[in-house]
Protein backbone atom coordinates (compact mmCIF):
# COMPACT_ATOMS: atom_id res chain seq x y z
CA UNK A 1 23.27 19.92 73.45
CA UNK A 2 24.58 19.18 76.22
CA UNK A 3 23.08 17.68 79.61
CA UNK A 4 24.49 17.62 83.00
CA UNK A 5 23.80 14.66 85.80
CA UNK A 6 24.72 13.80 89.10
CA UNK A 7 24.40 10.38 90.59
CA UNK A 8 25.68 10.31 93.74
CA UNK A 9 29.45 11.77 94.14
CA UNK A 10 29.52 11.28 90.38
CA UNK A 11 28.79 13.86 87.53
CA UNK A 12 28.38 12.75 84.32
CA UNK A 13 28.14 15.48 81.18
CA UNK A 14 26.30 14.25 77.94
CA UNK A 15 27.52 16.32 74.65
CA UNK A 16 24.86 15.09 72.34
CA UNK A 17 24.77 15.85 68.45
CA UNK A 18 21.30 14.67 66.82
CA UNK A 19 21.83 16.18 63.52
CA UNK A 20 24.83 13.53 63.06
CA UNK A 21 24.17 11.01 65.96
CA UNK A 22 27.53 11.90 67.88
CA UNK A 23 27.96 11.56 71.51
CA UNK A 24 30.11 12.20 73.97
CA UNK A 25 30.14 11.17 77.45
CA UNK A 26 32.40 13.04 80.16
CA UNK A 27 32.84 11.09 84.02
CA UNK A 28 34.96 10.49 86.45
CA UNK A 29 35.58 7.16 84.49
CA UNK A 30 37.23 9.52 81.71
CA UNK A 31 38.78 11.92 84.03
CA UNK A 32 36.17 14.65 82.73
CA UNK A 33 37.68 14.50 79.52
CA UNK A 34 34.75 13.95 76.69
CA UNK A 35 35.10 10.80 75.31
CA UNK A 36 33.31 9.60 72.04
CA UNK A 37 30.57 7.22 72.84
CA UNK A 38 28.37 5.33 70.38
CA UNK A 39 24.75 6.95 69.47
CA UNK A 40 23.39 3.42 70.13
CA UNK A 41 24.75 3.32 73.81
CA UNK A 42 22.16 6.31 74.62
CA UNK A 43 19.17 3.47 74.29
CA UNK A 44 18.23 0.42 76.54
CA UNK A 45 20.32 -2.80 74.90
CA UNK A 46 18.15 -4.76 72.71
CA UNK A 47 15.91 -1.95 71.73
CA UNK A 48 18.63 0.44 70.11
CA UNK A 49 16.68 0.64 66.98
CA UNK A 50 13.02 0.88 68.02
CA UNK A 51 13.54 3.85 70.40
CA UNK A 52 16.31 5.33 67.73
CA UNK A 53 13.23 5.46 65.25
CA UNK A 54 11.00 6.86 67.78
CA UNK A 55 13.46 9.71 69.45
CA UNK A 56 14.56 10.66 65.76
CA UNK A 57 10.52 12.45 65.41
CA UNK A 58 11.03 14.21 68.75
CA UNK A 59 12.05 17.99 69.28
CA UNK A 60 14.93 18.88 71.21
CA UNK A 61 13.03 19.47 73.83
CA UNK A 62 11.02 16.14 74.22
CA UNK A 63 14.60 14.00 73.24
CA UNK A 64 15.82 15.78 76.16
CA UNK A 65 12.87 14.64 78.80
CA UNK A 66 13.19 11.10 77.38
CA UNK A 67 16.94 11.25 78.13
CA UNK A 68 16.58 12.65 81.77
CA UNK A 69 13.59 9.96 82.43
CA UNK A 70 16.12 7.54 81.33
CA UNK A 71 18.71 8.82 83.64
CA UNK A 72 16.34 9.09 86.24
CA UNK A 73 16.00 5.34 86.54
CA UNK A 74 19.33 4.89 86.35
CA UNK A 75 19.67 6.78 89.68
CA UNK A 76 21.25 9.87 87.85
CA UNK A 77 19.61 13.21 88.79
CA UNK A 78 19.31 16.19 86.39
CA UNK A 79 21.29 19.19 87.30
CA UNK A 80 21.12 21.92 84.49
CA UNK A 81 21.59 21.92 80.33
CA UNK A 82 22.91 23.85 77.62
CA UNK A 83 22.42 24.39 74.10
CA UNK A 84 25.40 24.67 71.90
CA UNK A 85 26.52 24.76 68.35
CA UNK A 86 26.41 21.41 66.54
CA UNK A 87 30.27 21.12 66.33
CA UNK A 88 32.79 19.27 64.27
């Protein structure tokens, strides 16, 4: 999966694989090159594991809206979103 964001002047890309908790985040902070992020670092600090154990029972779909909400209040905007292959 991956989700696209603007805040700002800034996009950020999220390349998101659930099926082995991989992420990887792509900004201006990394030059737009995807950089490996950990799974953890997608969830508020201090509640990693409670809303791990509750986005692991959502569908794509519904993971995605939590993600965007959680964008949202970070002043990131939702642009667009693909589906790809779970890669490597």
């Amino acid at each position: 999966m991956l989700l696209h964001f603007k805040g700002g002047n800034e996009l950020l890309y999220l390349k998101l694989n659930r099926r082995e908790k991989k992420a990887q985040i792509s900004s201006s902070k990394t030059f737009y090159k995807f950089q490996p992020i950990a799974w953890k670092m997608l969830f508020d600090k201090g509640k990693e594991r409670t809303q791990e154990k509750v986005t692991d029972g959502l569908d794509d779909k519904r993971f995605k809206l939590v993600l965007i909400m959680a964008m949202n209040q970070k002043g990131y905007v939702f642009q667009n979103d693909r589906f790809i292959k779970d890669s490597k």
